[in-house]
Protein backbone atom coordinates (compact mmCIF):
# COMPACT_ATOMS: atom_id res chain seq x y z
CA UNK A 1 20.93 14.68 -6.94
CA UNK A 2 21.46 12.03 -9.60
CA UNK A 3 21.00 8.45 -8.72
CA UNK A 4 20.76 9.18 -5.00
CA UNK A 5 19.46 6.18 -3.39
CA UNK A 6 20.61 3.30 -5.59
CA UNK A 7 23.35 1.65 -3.69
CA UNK A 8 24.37 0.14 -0.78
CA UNK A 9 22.95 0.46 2.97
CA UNK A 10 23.01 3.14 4.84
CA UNK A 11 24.76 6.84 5.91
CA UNK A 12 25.98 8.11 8.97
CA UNK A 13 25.89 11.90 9.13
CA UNK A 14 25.50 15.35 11.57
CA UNK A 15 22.09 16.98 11.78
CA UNK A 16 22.49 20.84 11.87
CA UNK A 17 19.79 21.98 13.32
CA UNK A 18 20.04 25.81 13.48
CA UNK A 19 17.78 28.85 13.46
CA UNK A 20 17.78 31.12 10.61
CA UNK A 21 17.46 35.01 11.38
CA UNK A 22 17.35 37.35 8.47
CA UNK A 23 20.14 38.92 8.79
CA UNK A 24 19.03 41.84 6.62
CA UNK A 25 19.17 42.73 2.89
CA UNK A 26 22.68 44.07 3.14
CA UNK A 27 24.10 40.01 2.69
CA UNK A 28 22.15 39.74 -0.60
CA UNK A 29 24.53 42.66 -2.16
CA UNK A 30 27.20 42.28 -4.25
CA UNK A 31 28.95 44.93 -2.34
CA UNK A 32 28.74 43.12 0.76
CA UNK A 33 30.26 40.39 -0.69
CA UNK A 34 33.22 42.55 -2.21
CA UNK A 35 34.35 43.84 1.25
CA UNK A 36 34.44 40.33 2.45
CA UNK A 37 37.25 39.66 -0.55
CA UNK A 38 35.17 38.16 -3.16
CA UNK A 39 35.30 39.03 -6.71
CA UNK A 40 32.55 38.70 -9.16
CA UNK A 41 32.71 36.40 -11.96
CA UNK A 42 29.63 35.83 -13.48
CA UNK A 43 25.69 36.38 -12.43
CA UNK A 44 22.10 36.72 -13.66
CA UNK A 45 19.70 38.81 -11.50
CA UNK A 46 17.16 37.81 -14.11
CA UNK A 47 16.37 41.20 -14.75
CA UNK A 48 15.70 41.03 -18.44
CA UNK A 49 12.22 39.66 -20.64
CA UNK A 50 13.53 35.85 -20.66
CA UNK A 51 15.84 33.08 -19.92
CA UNK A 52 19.13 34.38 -20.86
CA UNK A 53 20.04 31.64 -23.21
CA UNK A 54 24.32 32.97 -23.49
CA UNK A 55 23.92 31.83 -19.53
CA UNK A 56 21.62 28.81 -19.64
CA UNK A 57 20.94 25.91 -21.67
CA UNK A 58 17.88 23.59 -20.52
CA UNK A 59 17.84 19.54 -20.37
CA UNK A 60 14.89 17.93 -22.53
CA UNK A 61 13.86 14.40 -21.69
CA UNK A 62 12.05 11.84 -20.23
CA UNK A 63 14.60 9.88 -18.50
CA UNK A 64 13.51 10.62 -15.09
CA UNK A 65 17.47 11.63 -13.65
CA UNK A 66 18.27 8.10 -12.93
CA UNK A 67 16.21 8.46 -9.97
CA UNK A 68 13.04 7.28 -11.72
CA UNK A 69 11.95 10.04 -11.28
CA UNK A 70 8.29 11.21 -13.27
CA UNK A 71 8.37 14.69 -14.91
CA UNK A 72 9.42 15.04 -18.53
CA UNK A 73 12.09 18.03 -18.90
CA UNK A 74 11.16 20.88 -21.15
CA UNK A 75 12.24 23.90 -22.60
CA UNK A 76 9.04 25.13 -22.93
CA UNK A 77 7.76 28.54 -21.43
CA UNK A 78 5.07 27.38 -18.93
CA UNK A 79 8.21 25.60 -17.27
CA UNK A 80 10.77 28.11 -17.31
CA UNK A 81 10.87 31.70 -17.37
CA UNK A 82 11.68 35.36 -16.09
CA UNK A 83 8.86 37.24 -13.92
CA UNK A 84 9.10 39.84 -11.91
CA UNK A 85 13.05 40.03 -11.86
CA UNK A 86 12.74 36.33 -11.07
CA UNK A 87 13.58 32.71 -12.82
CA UNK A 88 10.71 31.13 -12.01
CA UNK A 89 10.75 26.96 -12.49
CA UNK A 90 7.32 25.58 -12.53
CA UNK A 91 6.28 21.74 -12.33
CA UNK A 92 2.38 20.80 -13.91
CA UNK A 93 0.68 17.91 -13.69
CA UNK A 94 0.34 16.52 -17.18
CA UNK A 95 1.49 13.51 -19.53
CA UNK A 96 4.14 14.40 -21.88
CA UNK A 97 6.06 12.46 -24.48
CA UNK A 98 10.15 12.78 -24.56
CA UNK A 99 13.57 11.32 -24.69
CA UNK A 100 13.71 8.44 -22.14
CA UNK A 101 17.31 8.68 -21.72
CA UNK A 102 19.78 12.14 -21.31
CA UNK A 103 20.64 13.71 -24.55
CA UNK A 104 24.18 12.62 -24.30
CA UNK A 105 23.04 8.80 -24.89
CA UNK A 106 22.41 8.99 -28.67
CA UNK A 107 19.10 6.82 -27.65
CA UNK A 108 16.12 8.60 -29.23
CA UNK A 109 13.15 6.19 -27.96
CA UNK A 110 10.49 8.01 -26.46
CA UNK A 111 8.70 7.97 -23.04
CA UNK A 112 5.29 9.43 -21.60
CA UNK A 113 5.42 10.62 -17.97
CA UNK A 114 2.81 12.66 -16.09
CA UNK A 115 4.15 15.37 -15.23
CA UNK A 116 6.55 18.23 -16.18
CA UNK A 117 8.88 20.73 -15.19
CA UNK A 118 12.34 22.30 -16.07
CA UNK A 119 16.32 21.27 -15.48
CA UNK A 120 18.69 24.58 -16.60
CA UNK A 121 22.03 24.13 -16.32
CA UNK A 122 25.36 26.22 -17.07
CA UNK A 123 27.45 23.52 -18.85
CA UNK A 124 29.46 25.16 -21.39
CA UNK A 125 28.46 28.36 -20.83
CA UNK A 126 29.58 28.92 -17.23
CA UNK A 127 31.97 26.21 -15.49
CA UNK A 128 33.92 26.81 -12.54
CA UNK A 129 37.27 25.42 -10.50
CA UNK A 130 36.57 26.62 -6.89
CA UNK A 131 35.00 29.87 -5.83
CA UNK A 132 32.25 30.68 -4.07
CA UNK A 133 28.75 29.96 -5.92
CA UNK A 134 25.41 31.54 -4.21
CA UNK A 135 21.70 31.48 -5.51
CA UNK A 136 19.26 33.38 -3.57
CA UNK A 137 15.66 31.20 -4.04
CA UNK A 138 12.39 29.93 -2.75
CA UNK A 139 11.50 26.53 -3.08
CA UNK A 140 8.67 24.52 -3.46
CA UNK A 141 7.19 21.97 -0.78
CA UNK A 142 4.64 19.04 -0.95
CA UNK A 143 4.61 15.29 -1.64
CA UNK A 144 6.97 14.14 -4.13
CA UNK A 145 8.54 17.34 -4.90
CA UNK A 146 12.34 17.73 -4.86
CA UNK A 147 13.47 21.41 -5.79
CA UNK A 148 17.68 21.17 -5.93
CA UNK A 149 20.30 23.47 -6.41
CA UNK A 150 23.83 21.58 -7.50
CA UNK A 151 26.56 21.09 -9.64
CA UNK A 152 28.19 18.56 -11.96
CA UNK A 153 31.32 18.02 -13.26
CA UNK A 154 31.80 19.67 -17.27
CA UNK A 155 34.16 17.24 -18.39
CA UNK A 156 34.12 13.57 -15.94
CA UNK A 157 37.52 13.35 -15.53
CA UNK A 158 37.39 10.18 -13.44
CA UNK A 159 34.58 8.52 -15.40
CA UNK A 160 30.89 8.24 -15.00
CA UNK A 161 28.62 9.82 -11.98
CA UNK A 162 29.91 9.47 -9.26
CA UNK A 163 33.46 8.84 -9.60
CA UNK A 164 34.08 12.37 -10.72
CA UNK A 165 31.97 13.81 -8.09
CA UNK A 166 28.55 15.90 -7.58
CA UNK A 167 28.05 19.12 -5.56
CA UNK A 168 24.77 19.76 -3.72
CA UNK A 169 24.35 23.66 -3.08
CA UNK A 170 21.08 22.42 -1.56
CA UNK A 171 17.69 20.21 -1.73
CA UNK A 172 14.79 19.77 -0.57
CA UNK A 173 12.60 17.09 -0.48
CA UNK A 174 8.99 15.97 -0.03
CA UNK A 175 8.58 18.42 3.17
CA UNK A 176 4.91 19.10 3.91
CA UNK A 177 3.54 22.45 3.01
CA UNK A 178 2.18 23.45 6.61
CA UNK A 179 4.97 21.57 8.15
CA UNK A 180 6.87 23.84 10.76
CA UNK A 181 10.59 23.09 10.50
CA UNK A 182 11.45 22.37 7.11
CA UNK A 183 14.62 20.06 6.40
CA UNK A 184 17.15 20.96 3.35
CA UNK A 185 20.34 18.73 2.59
CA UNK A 186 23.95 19.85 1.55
CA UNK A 187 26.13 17.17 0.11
CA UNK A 188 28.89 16.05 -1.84
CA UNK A 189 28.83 12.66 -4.23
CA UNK A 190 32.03 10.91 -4.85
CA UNK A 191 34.19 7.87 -4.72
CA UNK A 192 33.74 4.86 -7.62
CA UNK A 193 31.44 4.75 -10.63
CA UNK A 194 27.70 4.15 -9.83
CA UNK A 195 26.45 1.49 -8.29
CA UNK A 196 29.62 1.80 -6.16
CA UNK A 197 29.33 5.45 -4.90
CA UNK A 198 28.94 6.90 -1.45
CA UNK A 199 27.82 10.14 -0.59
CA UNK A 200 27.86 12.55 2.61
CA UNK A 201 26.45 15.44 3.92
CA UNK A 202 24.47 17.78 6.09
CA UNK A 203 20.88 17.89 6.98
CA UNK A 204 19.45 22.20 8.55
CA UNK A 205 16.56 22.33 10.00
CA UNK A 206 14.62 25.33 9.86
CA UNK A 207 13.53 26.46 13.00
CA UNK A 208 11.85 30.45 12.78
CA UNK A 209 11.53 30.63 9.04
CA UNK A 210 10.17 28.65 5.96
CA UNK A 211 12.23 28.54 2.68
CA UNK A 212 8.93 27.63 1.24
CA UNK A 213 7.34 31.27 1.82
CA UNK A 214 10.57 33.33 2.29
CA UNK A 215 13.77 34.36 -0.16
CA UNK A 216 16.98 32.39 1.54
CA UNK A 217 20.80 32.29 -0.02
CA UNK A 218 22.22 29.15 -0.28
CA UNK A 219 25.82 28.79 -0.97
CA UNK A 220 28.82 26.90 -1.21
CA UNK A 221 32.64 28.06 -0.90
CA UNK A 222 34.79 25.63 -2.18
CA UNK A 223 38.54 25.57 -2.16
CA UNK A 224 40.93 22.96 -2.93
CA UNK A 225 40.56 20.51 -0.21
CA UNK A 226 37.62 21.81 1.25
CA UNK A 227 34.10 22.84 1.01
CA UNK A 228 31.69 25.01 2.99
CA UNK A 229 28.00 25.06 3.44
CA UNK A 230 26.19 28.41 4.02
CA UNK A 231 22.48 29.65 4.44
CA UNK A 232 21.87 33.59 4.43
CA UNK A 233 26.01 33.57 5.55
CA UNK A 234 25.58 31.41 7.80
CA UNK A 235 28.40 28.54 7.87
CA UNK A 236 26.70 25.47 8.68
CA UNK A 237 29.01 22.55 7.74
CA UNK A 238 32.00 21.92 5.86
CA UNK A 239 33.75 18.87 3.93
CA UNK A 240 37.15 18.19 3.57
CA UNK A 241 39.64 16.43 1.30
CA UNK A 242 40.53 14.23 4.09
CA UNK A 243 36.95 12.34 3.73
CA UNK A 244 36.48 12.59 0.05
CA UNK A 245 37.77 10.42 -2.87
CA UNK A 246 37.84 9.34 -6.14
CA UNK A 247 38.62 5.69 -7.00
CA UNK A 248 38.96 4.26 -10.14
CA UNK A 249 40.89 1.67 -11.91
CA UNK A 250 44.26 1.38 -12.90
CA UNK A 251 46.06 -0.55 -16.18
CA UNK A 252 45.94 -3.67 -14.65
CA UNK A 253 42.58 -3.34 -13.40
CA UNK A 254 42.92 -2.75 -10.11
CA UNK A 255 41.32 0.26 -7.98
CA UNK A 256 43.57 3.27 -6.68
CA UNK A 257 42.95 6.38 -4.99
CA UNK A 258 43.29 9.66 -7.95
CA UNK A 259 46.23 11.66 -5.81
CA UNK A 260 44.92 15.21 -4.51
CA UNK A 261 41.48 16.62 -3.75
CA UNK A 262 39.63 15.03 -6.96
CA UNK A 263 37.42 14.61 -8.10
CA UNK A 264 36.92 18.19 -6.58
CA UNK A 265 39.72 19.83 -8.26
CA UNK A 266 38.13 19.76 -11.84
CA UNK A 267 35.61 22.56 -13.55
CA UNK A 268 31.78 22.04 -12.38
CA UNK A 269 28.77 23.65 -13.80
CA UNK A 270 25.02 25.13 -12.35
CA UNK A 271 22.03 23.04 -12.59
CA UNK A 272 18.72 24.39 -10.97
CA UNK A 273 15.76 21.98 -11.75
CA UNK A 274 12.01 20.81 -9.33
CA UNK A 275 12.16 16.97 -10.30
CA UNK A 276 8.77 15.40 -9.10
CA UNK A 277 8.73 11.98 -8.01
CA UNK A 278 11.54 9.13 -7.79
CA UNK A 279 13.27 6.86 -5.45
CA UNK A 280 13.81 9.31 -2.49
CA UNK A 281 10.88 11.69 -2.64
CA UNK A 282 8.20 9.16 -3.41
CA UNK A 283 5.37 9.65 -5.96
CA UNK A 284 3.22 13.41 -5.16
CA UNK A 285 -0.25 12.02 -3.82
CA UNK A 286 -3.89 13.86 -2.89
CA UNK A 287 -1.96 16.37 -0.90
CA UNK A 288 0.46 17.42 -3.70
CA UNK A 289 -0.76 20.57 -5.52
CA UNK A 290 0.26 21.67 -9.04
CA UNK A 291 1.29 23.64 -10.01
CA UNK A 292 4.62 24.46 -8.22
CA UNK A 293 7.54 26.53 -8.73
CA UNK A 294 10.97 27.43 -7.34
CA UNK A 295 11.86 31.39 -7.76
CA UNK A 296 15.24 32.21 -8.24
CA UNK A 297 16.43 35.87 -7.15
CA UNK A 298 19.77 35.23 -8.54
CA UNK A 299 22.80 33.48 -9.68
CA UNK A 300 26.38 34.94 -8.43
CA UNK A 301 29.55 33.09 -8.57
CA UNK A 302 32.76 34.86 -6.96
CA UNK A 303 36.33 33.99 -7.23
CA UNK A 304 38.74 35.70 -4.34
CA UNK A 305 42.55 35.38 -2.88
CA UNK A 306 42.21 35.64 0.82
CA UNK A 307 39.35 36.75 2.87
CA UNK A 308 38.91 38.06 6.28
CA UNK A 309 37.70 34.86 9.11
CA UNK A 310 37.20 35.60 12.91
CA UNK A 311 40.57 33.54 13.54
CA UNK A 312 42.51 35.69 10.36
CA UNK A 313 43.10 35.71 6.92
CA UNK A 314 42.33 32.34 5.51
CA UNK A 315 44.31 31.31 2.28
CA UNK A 316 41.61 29.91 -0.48
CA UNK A 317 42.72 27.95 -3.86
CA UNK A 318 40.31 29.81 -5.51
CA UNK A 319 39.79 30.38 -9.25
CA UNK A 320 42.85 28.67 -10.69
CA UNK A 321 44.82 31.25 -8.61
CA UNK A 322 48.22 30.10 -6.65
CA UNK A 323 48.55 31.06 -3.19
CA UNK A 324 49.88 29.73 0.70
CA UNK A 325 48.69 26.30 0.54
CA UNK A 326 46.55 25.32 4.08
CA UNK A 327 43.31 26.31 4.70
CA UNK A 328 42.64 27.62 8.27
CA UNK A 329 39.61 25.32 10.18
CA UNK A 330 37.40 26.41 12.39
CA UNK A 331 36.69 25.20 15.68
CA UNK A 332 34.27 22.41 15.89
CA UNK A 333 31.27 21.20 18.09
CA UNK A 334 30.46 17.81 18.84
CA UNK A 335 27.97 16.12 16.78
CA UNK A 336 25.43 13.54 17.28
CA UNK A 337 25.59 10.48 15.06
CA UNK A 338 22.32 9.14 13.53
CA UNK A 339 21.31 6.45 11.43
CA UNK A 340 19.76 7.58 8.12
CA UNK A 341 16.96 5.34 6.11
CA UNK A 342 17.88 2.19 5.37
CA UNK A 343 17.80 4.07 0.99
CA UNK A 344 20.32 5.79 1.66
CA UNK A 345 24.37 5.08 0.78
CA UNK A 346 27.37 4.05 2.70
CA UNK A 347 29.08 6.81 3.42
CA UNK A 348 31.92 7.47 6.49
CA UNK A 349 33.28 11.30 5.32
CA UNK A 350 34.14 13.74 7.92
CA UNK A 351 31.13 16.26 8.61
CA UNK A 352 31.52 18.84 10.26
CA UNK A 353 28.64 21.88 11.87
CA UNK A 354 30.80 25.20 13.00
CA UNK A 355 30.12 25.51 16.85
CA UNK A 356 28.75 29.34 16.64
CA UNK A 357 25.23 29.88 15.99
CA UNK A 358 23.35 33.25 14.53
């Protein structure tokens, strides 16, 4: 999500454009997921009074995510709280006064922006090295609005954003409220330090459903050397190591390619945040109404060995675990190329849509 549309020219990528069926309340279960080989690590079902604060911590400032974007960042309660057995993150319209940079900075000069909302985040109190991370949510449509789901590395290994990488669980951005087939995005930030980044990924298309009115489980399974993209268990892309990379520079100043899977091998950590506004969403207009609020069912992160796949067992790096090294592909469908806005970044990683269908 951070600085997304600050560099470069343009992406080439694969449209998935699939149909989501519900495929019933027994894929929401924990149990489900246990006979498929996962183990459970850590959750919130947001069952208790309010924001479980040994879980969560929240961002507070001003800074606008790089993306210049306009809500101010608050802990406060009319942003972000537990309803209903639900974290509910709520954007207002209104001017507020905070931080204009990130916390980490040090800088403490101040900002107004119009409008505000919530960023929670897991750092520190829930970071991860593969697995298989799944939120069940609704999210929030209009002008302007950008409701995302993702991950950033805990400790920058390779330096600054994005040269030790970014994880996209999911996003969505300015789609119309009445607007039939709804677009979300899945994708993975990497290569050099900012402005030098690229980025790749995978656009769904809703077809017979609305994430804006209906409960949908967006997750990622992520290995070493590979990454996979699911709705409601459906596998709708993947990313591998092969297309991925971190660059950065070496004693004598000169670039090189970090050996391995990085900067995906290092631990990442939860954000869930509706920014409003910035470079890629565009300012909210007449149409735009506030409030609005992502709901959040749940949190689960699972760690497993192996787990069943219609060609066998396939052999994860999950977890800090050592096992068979290889990670079984499935076969692939031929995908359309498209150009992307002329905003977006330079990016050539392999993309790849699974060729069955729900």
């Amino acid at each position: 999500m951070k600085n997304m549309h600050k560099a470069i020219t343009f992406v080439v990528t694969f449209i998935a454009v699939n149909t989501v069926f519900a495929s019933g309340p027994e894929h929401t279960t924990i149990e489900y997921a246990e006979k498929k080989g996962w183990a459970l690590v850590w959750n919130d079902e947001f069952n208790g009074k309010d924001v479980d604060e040994s879980k969560w911590g929240w961002e507070q400032n001003c800074w606008g995510g790089g993306n210049n974007e306009l809500q101010c960042y608050t802990d406060r309660y009319k942003n972000s709280f537990v309803e209903d057995g639900k974290l509910i993150i709520r954007a207002h319209k209104e001017t507020f006064r905070g931080l204009a940079n990130n916390e980490e900075s040090g800088n403490t000069e101040k900002r107004t922006l119009p409008y505000t909302s919530a960023r929670l985040r897991t750092k520190g109190k829930g970071d991860w090295k593969y697995g298989r991370i799944e939120v069940r949510a609704k999210l929030p449509a209009g002008q302007g609005i950008w409701p995302a789901i993702w991950m950033l590395p805990t400790d920058f290994k390779y330096g600054i954003w994005a040269a030790s990488g970014e994880i996209d669980i999911i996003e969505m951005v300015s789609q119309p409220v009445d607007k039939k087939n709804k677009e979300v995005h899945g994708t993975i930030h990497y290569g050099k330090e900012w402005p030098n980044n690229v980025f790749s990924g995978v656009s769904y298309t809703f077809e017979k459903s609305d994430p804006t009115t209906e409960f949908h489980t967006y997750a990622i399974e992520w290995a070493d050397g590979e990454m996979r993209w699911y709705i409601d268990d459906h596998h709708y892309a993947s990313q591998y190591a092969s297309g991925w990379y971190s660059q950065i520079k070496n004693a004598d100043d000169g670039w090189y390619n970090v050996e391995g899977s990085a900067p995906f091998n290092e631990r990442f950590h939860l954000l869930l945040n509706v920014a409003v506004g910035g470079n890629w969403p565009g300012a909210p207009d007449e149409t735009t109404k506030f409030p609005v609020q992502m709901e959040v069912d749940y949190v689960r992160v699972y760690s497993v060995l192996v787990r069943q796949h219609h060609s066998g067992l396939v052999p994860l790096r999950i977890a800090e675990r050592s096992v068979t090294s290889g990670i079984s592909r499935q076969k692939l469908s031929t995908s359309s190329l498209i150009l992307i806005s002329s905003k977006q970044i330079s990016s050539m990683c392999l993309v790849t849509s699974p060729s069955h269908h729900l």
